[in-house]
C-alpha atoms as a PDB file:
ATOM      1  CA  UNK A   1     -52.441 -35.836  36.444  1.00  0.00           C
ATOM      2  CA  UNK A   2     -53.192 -35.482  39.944  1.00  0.00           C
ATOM      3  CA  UNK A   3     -53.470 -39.800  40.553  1.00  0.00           C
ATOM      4  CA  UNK A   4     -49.869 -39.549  38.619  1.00  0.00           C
ATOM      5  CA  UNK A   5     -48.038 -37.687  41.312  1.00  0.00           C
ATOM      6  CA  UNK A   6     -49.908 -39.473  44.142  1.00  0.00           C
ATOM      7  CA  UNK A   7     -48.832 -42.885  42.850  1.00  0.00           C
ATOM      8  CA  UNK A   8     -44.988 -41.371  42.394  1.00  0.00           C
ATOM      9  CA  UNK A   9     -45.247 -40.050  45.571  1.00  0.00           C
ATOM     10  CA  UNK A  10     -46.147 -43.181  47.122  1.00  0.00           C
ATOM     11  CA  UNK A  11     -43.735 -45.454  45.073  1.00  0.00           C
ATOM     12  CA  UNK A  12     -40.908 -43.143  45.771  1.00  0.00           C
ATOM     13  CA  UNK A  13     -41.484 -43.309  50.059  1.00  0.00           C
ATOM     14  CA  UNK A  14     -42.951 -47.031  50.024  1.00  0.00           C
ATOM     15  CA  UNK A  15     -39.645 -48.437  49.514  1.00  0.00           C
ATOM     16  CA  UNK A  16     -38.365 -46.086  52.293  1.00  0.00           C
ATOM     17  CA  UNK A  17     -40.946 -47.243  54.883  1.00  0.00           C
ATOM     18  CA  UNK A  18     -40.768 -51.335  54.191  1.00  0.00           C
ATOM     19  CA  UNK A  19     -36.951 -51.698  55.413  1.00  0.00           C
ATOM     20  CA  UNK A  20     -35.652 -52.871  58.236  1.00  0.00           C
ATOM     21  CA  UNK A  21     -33.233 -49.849  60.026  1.00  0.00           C
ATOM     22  CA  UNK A  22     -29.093 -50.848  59.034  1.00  0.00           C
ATOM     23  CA  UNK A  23     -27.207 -50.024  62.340  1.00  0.00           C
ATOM     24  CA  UNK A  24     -23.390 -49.528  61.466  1.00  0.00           C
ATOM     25  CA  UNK A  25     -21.038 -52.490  62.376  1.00  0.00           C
ATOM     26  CA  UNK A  26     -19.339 -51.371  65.400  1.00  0.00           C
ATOM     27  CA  UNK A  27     -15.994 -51.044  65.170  1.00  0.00           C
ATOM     28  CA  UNK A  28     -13.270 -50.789  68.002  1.00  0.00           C
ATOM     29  CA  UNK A  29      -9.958 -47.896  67.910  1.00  0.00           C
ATOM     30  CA  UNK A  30      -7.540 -50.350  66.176  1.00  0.00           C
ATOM     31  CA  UNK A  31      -9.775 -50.795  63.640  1.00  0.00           C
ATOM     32  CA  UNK A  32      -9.735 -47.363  62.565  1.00  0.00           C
ATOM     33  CA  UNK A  33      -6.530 -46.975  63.878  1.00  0.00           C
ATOM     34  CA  UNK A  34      -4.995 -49.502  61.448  1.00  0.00           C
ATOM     35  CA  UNK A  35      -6.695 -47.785  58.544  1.00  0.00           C
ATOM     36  CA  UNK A  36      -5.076 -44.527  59.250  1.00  0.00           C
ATOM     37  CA  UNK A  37      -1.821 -46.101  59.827  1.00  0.00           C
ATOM     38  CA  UNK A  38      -1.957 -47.767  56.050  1.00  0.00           C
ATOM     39  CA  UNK A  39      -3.147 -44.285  54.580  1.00  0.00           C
ATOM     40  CA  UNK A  40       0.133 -42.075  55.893  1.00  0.00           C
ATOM     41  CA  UNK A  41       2.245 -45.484  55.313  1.00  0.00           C
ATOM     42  CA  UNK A  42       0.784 -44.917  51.237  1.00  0.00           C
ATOM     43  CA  UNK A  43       0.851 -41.365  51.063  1.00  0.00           C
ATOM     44  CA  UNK A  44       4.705 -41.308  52.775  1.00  0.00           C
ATOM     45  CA  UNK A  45       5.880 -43.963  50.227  1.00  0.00           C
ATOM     46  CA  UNK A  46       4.153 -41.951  47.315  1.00  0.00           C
ATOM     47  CA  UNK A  47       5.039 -38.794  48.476  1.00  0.00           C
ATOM     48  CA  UNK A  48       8.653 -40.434  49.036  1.00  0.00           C
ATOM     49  CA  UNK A  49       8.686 -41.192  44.635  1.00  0.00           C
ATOM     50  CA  UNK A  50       7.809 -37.972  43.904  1.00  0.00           C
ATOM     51  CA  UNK A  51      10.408 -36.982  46.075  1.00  0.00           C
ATOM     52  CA  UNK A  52      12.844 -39.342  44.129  1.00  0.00           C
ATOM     53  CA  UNK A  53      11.707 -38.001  41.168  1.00  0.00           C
ATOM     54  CA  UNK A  54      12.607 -34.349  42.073  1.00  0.00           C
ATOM     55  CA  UNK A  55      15.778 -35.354  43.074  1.00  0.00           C
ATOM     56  CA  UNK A  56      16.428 -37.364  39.139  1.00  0.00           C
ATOM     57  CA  UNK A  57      15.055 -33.931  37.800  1.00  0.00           C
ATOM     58  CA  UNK A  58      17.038 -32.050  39.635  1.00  0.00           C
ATOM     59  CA  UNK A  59      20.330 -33.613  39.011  1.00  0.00           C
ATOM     60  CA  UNK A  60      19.247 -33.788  35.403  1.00  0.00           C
ATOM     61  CA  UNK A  61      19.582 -30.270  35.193  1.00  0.00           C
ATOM     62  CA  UNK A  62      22.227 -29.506  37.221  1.00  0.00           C
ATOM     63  CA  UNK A  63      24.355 -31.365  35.170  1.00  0.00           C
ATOM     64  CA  UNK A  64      22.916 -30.197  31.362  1.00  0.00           C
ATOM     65  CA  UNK A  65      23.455 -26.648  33.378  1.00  0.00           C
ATOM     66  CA  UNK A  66      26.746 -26.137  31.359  1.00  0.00           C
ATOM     67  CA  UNK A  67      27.654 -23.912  33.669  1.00  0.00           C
ATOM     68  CA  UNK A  68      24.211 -20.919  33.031  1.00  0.00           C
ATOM     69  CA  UNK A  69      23.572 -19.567  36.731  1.00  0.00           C
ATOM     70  CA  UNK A  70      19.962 -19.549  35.910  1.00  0.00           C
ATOM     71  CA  UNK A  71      19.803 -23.064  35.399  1.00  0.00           C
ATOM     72  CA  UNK A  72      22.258 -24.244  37.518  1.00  0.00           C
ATOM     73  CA  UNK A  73      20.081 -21.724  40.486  1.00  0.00           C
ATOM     74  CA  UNK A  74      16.790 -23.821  39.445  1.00  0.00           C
ATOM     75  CA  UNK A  75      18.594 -27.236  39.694  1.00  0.00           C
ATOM     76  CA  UNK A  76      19.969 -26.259  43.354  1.00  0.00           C
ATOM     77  CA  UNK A  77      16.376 -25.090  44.226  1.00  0.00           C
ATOM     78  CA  UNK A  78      14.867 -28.027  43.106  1.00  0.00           C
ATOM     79  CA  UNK A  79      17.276 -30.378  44.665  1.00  0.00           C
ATOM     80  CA  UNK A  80      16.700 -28.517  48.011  1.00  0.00           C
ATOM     81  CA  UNK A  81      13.386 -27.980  48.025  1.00  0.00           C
ATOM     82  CA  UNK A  82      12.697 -32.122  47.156  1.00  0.00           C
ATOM     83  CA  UNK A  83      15.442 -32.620  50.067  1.00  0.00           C
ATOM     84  CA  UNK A  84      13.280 -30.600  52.617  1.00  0.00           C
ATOM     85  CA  UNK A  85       9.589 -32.331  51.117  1.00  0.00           C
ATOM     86  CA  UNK A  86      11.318 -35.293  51.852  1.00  0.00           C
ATOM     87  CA  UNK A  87      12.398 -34.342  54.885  1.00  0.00           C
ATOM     88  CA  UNK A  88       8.872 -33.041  56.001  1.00  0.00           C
ATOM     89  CA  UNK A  89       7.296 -36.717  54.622  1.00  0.00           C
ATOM     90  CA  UNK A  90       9.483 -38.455  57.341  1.00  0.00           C
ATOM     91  CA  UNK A  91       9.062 -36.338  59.798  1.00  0.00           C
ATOM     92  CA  UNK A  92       5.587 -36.811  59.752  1.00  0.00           C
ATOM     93  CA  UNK A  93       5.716 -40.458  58.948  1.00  0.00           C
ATOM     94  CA  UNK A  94       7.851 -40.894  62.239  1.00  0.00           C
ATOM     95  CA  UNK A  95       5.325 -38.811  64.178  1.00  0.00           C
ATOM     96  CA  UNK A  96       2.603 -40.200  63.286  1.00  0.00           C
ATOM     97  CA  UNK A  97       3.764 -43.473  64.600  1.00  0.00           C
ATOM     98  CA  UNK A  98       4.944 -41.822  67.604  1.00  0.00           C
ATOM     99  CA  UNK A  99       0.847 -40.920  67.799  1.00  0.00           C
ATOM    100  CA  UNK A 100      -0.315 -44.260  66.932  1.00  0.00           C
ATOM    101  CA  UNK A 101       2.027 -46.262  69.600  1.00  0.00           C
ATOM    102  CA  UNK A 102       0.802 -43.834  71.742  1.00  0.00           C
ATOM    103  CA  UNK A 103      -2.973 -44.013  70.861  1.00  0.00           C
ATOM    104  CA  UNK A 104      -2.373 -47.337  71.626  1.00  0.00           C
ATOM    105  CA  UNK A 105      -1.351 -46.950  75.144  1.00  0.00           C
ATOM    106  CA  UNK A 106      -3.808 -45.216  76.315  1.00  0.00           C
ATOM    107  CA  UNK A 107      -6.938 -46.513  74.558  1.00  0.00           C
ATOM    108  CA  UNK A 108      -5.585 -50.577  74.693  1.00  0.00           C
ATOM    109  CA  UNK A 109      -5.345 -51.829  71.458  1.00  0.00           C
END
């Protein structure tokens, strides 16, 4: 029992000790820069269908309402509150370019 943990031992670490160090590819500020920029752009254009939906779901029930205040209060809220998510998306799509043009600038990309 004793020679079968030694020889796990050593064939679990000999494999460790036989390879050659992997340094990380360097990469420069646009490169990571470009990444992030694709990442908000895909997150504001899916945040921006969602969005859409809200608004089809919305409208959906503010016009099978027929005329109930509760439902016609939960289609205004939902309208609104898709409106202002929306809102929020672009707001932080257009400032996050601000950032990036910016970025640019002073780092020299």
């Amino acid at each position: 029992m004793k020679h079968i943990k030694t020889y796990i031992a050593i064939s679990a670490g000999l494999p460790l000790s036989l390879v050659s160090p992997v340094y990380a590819a360097t990469a420069g500020i646009s490169q990571v820069q470009t990444f992030l920029q694709n990442t908000i752009t895909a997150v504001a254009g899916l945040a921006g269908l969602v969005a859409t939906g809200f608004f089809v779901v919305g409208g959906l029930r503010y016009i099978t309402s027929s005329g109930n205040p509760q439902n016609l209060e939960k289609a205004k809220r939902t309208i609104f509150f898709s409106a202002a998510g929306l809102a929020i998306t672009i707001a932080a799509f257009v400032l996050s370019n601000i950032v990036s043009g910016l970025a640019t600038n002073a780092f020299g990309g």
